[in-house]
N, C-alpha and C. Protein backbone atom coordinates (compact mmCIF):
# COMPACT_ATOMS: atom_id res chain seq x y z
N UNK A 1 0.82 -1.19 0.00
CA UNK A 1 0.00 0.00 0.00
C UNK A 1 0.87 1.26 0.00
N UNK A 2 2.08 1.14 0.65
CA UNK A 2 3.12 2.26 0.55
C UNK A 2 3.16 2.58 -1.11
N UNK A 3 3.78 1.56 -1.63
CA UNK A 3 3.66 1.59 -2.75
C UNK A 3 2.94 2.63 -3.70
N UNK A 4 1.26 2.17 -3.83
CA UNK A 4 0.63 3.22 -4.51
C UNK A 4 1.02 4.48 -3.93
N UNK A 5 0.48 4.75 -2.58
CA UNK A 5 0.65 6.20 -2.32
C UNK A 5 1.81 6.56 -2.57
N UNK A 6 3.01 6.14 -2.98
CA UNK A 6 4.30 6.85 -3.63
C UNK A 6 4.44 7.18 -4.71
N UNK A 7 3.11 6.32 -5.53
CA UNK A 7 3.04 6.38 -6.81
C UNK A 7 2.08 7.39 -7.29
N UNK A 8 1.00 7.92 -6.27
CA UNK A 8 -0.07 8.78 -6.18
C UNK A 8 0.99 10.08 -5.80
N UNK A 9 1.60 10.01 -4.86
CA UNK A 9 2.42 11.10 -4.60
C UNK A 9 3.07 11.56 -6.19
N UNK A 10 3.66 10.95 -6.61
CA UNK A 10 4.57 11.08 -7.34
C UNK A 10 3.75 11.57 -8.37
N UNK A 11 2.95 10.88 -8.96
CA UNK A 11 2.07 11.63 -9.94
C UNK A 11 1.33 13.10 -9.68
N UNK A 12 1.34 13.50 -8.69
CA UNK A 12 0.92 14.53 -7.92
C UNK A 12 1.85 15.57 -8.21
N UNK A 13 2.85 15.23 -7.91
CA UNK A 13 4.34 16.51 -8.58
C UNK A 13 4.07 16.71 -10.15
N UNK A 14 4.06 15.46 -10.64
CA UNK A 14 4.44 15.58 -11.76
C UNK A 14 3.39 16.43 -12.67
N UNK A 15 2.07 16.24 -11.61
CA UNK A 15 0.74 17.15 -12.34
C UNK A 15 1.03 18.40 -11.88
N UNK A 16 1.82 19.09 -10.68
CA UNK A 16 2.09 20.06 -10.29
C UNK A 16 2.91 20.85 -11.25
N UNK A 17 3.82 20.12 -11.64
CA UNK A 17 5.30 20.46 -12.80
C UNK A 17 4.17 20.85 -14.12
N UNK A 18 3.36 20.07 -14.45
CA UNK A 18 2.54 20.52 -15.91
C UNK A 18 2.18 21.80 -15.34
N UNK A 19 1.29 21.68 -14.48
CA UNK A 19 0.49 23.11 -14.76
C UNK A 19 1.70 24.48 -14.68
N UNK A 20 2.35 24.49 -13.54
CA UNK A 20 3.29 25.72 -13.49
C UNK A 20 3.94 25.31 -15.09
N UNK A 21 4.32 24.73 -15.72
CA UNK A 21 4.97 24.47 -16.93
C UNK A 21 3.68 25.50 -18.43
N UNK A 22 2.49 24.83 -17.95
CA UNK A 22 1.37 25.36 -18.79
C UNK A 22 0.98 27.13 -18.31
N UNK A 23 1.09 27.19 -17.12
CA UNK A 23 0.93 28.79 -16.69
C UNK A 23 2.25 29.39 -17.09
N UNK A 24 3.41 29.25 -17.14
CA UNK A 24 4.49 29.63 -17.79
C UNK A 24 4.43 30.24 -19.01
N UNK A 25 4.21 28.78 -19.67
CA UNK A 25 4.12 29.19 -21.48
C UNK A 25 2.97 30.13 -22.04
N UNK A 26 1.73 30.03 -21.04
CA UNK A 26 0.78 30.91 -21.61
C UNK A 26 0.74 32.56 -20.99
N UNK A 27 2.19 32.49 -20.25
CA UNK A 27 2.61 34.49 -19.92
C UNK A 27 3.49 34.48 -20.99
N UNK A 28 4.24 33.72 -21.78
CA UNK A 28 5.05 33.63 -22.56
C UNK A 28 4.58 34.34 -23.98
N UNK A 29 3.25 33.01 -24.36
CA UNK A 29 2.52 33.79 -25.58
C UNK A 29 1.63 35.08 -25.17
N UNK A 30 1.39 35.64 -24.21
CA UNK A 30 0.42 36.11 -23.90
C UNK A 30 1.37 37.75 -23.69
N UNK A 31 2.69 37.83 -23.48
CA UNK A 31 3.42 39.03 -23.44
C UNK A 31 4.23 38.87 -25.01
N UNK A 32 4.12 37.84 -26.19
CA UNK A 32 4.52 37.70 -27.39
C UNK A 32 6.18 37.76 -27.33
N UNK A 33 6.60 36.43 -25.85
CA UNK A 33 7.98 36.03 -25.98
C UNK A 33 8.06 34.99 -27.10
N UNK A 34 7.34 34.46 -26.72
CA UNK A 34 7.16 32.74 -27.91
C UNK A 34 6.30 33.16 -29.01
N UNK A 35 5.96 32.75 -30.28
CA UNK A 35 5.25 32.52 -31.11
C UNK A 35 4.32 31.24 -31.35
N UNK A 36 3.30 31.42 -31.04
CA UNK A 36 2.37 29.96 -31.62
C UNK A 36 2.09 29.56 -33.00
N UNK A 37 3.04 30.50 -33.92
CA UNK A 37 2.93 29.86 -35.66
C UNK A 37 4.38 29.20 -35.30
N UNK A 38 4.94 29.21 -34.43
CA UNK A 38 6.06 27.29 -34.42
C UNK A 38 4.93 26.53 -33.84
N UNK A 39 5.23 25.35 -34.99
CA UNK A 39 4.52 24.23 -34.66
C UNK A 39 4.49 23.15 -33.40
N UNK A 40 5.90 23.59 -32.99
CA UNK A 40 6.21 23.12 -31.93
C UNK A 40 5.67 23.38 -30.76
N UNK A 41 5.53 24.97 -30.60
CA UNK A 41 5.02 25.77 -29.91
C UNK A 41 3.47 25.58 -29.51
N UNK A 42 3.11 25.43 -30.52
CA UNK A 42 1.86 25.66 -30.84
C UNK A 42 1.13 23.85 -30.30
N UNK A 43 1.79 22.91 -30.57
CA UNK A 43 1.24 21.42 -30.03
C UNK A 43 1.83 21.58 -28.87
N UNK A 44 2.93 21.97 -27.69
CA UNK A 44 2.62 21.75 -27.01
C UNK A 44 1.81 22.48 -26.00
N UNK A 45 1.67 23.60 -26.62
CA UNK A 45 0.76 24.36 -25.93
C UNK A 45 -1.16 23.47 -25.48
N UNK A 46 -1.72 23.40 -27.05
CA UNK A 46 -2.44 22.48 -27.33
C UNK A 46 -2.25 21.26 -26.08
N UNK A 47 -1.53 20.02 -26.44
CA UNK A 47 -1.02 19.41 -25.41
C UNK A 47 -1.28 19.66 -23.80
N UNK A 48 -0.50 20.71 -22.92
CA UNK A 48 -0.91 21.06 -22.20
C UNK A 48 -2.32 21.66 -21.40
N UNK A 49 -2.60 21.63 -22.66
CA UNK A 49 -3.98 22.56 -22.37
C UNK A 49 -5.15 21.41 -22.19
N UNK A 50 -4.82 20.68 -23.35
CA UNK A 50 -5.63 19.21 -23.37
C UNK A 50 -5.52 17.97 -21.82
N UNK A 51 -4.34 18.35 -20.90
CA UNK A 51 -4.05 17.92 -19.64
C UNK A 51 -4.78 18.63 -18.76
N UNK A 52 -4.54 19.61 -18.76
CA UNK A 52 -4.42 21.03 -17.32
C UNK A 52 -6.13 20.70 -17.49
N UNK A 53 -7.12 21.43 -18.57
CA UNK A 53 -8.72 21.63 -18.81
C UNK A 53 -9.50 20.93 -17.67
N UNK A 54 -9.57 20.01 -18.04
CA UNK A 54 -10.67 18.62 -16.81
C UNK A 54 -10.40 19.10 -15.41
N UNK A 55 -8.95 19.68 -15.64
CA UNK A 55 -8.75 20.64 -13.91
C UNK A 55 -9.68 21.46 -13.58
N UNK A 56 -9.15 22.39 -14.45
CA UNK A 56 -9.81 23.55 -14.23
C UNK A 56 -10.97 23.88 -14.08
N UNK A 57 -11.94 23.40 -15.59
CA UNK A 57 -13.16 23.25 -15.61
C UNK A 57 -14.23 23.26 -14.70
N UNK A 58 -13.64 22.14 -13.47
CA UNK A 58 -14.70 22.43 -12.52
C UNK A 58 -14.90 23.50 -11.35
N UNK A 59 -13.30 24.14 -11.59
CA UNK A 59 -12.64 25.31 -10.52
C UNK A 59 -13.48 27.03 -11.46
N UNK A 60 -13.39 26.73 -12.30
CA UNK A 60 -14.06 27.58 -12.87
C UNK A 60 -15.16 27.55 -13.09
N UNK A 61 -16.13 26.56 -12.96
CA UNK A 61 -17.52 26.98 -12.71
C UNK A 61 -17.76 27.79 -11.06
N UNK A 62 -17.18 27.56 -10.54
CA UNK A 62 -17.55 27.85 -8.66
C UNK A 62 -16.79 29.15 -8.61
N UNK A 63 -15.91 29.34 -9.27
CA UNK A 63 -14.92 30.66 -9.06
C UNK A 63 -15.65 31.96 -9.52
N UNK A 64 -15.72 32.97 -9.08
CA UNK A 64 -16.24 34.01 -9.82
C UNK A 64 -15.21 34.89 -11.29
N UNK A 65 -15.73 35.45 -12.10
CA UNK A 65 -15.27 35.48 -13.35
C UNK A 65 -14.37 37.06 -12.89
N UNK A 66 -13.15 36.81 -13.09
CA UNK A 66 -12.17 38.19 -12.67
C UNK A 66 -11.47 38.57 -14.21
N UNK A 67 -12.58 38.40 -15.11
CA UNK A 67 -11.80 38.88 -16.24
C UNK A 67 -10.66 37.73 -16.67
N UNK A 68 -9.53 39.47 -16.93
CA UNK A 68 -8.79 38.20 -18.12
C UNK A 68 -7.66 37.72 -16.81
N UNK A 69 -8.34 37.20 -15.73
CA UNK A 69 -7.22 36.81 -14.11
C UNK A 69 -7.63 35.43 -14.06
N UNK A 70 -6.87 34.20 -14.82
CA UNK A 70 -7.92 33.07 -13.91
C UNK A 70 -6.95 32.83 -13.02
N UNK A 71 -7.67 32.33 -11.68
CA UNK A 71 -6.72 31.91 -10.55
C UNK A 71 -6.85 30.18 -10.99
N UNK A 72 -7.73 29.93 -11.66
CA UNK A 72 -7.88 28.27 -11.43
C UNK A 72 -6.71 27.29 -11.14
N UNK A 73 -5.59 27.99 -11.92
CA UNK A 73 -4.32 27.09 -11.45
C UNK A 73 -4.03 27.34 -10.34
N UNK A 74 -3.88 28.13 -9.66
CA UNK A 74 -3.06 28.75 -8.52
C UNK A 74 -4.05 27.45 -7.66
N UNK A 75 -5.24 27.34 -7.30
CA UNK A 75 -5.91 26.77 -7.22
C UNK A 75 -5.95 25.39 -6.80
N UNK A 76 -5.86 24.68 -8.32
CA UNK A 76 -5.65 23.54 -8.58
C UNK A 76 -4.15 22.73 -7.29
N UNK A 77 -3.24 23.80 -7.87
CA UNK A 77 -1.91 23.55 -7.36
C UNK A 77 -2.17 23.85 -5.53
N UNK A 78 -2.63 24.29 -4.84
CA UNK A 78 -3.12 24.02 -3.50
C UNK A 78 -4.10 22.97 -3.28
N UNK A 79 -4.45 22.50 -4.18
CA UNK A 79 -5.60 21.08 -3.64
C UNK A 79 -4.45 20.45 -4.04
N UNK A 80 -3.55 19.71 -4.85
CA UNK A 80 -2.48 19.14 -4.94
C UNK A 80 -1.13 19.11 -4.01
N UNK A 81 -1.05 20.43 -3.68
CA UNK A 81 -0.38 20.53 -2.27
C UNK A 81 -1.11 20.13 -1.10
N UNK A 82 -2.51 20.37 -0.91
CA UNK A 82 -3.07 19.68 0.36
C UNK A 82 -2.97 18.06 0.40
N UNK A 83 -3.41 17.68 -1.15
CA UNK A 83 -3.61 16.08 -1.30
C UNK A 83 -2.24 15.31 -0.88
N UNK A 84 -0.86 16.06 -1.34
CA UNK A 84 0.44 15.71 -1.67
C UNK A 84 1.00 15.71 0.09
N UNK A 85 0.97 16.97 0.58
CA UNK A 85 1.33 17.16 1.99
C UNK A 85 0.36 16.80 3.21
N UNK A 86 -0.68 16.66 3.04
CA UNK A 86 -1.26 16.43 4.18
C UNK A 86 -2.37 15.06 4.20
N UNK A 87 -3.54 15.19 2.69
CA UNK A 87 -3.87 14.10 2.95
C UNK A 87 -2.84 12.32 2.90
N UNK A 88 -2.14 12.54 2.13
CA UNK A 88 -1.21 10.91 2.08
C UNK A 88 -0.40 10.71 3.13
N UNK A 89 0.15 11.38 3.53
CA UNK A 89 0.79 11.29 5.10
C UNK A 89 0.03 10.66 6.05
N UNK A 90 -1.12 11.15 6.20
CA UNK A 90 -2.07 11.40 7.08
C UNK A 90 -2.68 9.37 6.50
N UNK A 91 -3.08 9.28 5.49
CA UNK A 91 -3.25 7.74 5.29
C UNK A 91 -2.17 6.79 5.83
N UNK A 92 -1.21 6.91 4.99
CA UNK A 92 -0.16 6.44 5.35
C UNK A 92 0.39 6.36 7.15
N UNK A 93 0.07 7.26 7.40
CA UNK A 93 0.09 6.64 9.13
C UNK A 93 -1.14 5.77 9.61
N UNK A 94 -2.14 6.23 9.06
CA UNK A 94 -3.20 5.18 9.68
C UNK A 94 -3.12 3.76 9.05
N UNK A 95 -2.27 3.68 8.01
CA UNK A 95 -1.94 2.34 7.88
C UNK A 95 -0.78 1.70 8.62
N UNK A 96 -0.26 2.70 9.27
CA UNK A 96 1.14 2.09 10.22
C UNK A 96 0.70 1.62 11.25
């Protein structure tokens, strides 16, 4: 059982690393450091976006609309820090 939850942990960073990775690139195009006519650019943006969405989605129905401000990541990434730091610990001892 250690096991999964290391593996739940772990996937937990690694969803943490996308989104700051996806909020990155979209101050990037959004102040016109990067270009989205590279193709490169442009799928993994796509890509990311196609990950991060199913997040957000439901953070943004409940959130109120602040314009062009979404907090949804900021968000997301504190329920992932709660899940990551406090709830698996917190299992993980009651299985000890």
């Amino acid at each position: 059982m250690y096991t999964l939850l290391s593996i739940v942990a772990f996937l937990l960073d690694v969803l943490t690393w996308i989104i700051i990775v996806q909020a990155v690139l979209s101050w990037l195009v959004a102040f016109n450091v990067i270009n989205t006519s590279n193709d490169f650019v442009r799928s993994l943006l796509y890509a990311l976006q196609r990950l991060t969405e199913p997040l957000y989605r439901p953070i943004r129905r409940l959130m109120p609309d602040l314009g062009a401000l979404d907090l949804s990541p900021l968000v997301v990434i504190l329920i992932l820090y709660i899940l990551r730091n406090i709830i698996i610990p917190n299992v993980a001892a009651s299985l000890a």
